[in-house]
C-alpha atoms as a PDB file:
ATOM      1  CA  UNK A   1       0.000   0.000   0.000  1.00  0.00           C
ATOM      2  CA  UNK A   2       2.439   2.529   0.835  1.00  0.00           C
ATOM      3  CA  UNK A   3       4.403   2.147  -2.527  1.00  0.00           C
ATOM      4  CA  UNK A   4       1.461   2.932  -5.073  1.00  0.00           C
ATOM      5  CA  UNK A   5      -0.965   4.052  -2.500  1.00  0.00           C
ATOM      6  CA  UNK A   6      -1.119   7.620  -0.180  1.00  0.00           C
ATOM      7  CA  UNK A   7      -1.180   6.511   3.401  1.00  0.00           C
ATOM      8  CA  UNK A   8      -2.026   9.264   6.042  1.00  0.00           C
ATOM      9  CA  UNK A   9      -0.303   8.253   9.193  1.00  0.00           C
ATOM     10  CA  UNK A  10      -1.785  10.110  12.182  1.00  0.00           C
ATOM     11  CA  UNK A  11       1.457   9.282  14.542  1.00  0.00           C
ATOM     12  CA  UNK A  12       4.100   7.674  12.098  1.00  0.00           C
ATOM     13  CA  UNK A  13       6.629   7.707  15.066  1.00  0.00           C
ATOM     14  CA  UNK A  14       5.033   4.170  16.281  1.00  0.00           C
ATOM     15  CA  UNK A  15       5.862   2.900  12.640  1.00  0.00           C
ATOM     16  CA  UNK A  16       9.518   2.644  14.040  1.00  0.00           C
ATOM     17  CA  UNK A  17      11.478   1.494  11.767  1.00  0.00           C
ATOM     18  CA  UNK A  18       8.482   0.264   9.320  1.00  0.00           C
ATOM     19  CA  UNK A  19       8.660   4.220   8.204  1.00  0.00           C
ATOM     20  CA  UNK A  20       9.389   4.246   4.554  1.00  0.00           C
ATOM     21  CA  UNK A  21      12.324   6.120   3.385  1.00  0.00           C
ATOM     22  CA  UNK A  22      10.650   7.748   0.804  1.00  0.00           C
ATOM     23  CA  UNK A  23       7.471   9.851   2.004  1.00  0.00           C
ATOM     24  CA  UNK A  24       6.359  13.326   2.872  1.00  0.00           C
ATOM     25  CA  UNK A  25       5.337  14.381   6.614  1.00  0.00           C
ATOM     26  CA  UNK A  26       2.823  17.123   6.749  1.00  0.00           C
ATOM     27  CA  UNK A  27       2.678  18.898  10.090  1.00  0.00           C
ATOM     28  CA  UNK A  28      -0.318  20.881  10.584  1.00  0.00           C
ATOM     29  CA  UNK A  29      -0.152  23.668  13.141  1.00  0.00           C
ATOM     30  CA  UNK A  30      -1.783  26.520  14.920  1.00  0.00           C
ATOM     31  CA  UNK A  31      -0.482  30.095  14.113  1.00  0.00           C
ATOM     32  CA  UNK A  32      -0.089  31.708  17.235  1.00  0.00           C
ATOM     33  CA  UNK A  33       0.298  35.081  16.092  1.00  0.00           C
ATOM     34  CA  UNK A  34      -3.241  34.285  14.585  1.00  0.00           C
ATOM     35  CA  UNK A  35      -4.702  32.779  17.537  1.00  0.00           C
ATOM     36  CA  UNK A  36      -4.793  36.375  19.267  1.00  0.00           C
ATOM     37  CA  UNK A  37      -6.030  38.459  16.070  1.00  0.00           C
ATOM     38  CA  UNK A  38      -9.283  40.207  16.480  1.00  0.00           C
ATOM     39  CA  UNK A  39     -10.487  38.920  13.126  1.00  0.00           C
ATOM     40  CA  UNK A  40     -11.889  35.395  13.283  1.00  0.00           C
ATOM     41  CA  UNK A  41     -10.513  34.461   9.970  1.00  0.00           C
ATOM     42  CA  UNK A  42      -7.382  34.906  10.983  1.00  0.00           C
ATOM     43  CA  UNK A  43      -8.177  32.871  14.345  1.00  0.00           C
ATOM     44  CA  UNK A  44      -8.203  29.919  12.116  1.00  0.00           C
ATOM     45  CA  UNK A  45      -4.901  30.375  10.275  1.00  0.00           C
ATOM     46  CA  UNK A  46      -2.891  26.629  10.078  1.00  0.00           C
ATOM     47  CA  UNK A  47       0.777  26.449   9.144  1.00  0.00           C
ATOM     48  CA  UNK A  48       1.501  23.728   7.116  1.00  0.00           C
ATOM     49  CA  UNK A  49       5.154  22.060   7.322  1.00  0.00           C
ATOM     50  CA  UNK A  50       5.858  20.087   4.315  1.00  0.00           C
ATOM     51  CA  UNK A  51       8.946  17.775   4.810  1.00  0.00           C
ATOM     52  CA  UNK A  52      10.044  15.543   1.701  1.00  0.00           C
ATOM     53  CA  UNK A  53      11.797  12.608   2.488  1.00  0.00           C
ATOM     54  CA  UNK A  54      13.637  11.131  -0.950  1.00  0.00           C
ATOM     55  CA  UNK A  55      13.699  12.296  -4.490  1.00  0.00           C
ATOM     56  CA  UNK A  56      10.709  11.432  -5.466  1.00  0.00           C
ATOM     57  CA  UNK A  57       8.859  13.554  -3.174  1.00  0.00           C
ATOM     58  CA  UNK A  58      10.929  16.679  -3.314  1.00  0.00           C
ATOM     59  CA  UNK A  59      10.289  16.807  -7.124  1.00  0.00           C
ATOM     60  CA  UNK A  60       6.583  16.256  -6.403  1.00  0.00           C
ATOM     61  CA  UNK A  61       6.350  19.112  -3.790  1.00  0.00           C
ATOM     62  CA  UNK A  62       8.345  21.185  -6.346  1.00  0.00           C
ATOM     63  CA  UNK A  63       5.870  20.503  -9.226  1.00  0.00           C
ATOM     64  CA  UNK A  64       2.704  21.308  -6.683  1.00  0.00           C
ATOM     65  CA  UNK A  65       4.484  24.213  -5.817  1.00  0.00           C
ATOM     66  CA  UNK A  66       5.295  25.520  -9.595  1.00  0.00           C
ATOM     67  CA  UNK A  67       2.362  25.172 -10.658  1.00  0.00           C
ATOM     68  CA  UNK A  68       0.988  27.654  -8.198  1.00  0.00           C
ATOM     69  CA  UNK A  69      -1.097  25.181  -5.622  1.00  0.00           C
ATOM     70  CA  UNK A  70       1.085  26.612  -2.421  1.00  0.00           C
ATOM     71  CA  UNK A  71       0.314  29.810  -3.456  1.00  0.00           C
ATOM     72  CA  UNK A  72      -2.531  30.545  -1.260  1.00  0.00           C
ATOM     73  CA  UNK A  73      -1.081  28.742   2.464  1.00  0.00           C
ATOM     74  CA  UNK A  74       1.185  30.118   4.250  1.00  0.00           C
ATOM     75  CA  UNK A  75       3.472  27.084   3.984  1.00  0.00           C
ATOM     76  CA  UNK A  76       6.881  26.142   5.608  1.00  0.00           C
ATOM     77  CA  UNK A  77       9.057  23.939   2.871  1.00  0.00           C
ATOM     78  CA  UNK A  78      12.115  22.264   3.734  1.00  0.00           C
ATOM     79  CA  UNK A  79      14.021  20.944   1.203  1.00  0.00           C
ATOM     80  CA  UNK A  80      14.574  17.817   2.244  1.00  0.00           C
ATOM     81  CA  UNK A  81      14.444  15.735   5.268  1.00  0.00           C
ATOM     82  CA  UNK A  82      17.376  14.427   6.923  1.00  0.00           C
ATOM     83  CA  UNK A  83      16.404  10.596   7.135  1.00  0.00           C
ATOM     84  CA  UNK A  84      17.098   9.804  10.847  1.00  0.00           C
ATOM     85  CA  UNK A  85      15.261   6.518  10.951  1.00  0.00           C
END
């Protein structure tokens, strides 16, 4: 499943080392800053971390991103993951 599939992992730390090299870890947060903002839209602002583990992924993320999908989240990319598995 995980090699032609998408699997959404709620706490892939009790994979151990099951974790496939290869994936992308999406860590959804809270914006504090937000969080005290008069305006209730902004009350609800998430941050998403995108973290590519492996080639494959990091050219996937960089095609989403190119062809403008990112361009409306407020969105921390990091290149690549270190694998520390």
């Amino acid at each position: 499943v995980m090699k032609e599939c998408i699997s959404l992992i709620e706490w892939p730390s009790r994979l151990g080392s099951m974790i496939p090299n290869e994936r992308l870890e999406i860590t959804i947060s809270i914006d504090r800053d937000a969080v005290n903002s008069s305006d209730e839209q902004e009350e609800n602002t998430r941050i998403l971390l995108l973290k590519p583990y492996g080639e494959r992924w990091v050219q996937r993320l960089q095609r989403v991103q190119d062809d403008g999908y990112l361009d409306d989240l407020i969105v921390e990319y990091e290149e690549d993951g270190d694998d520390q598995n």
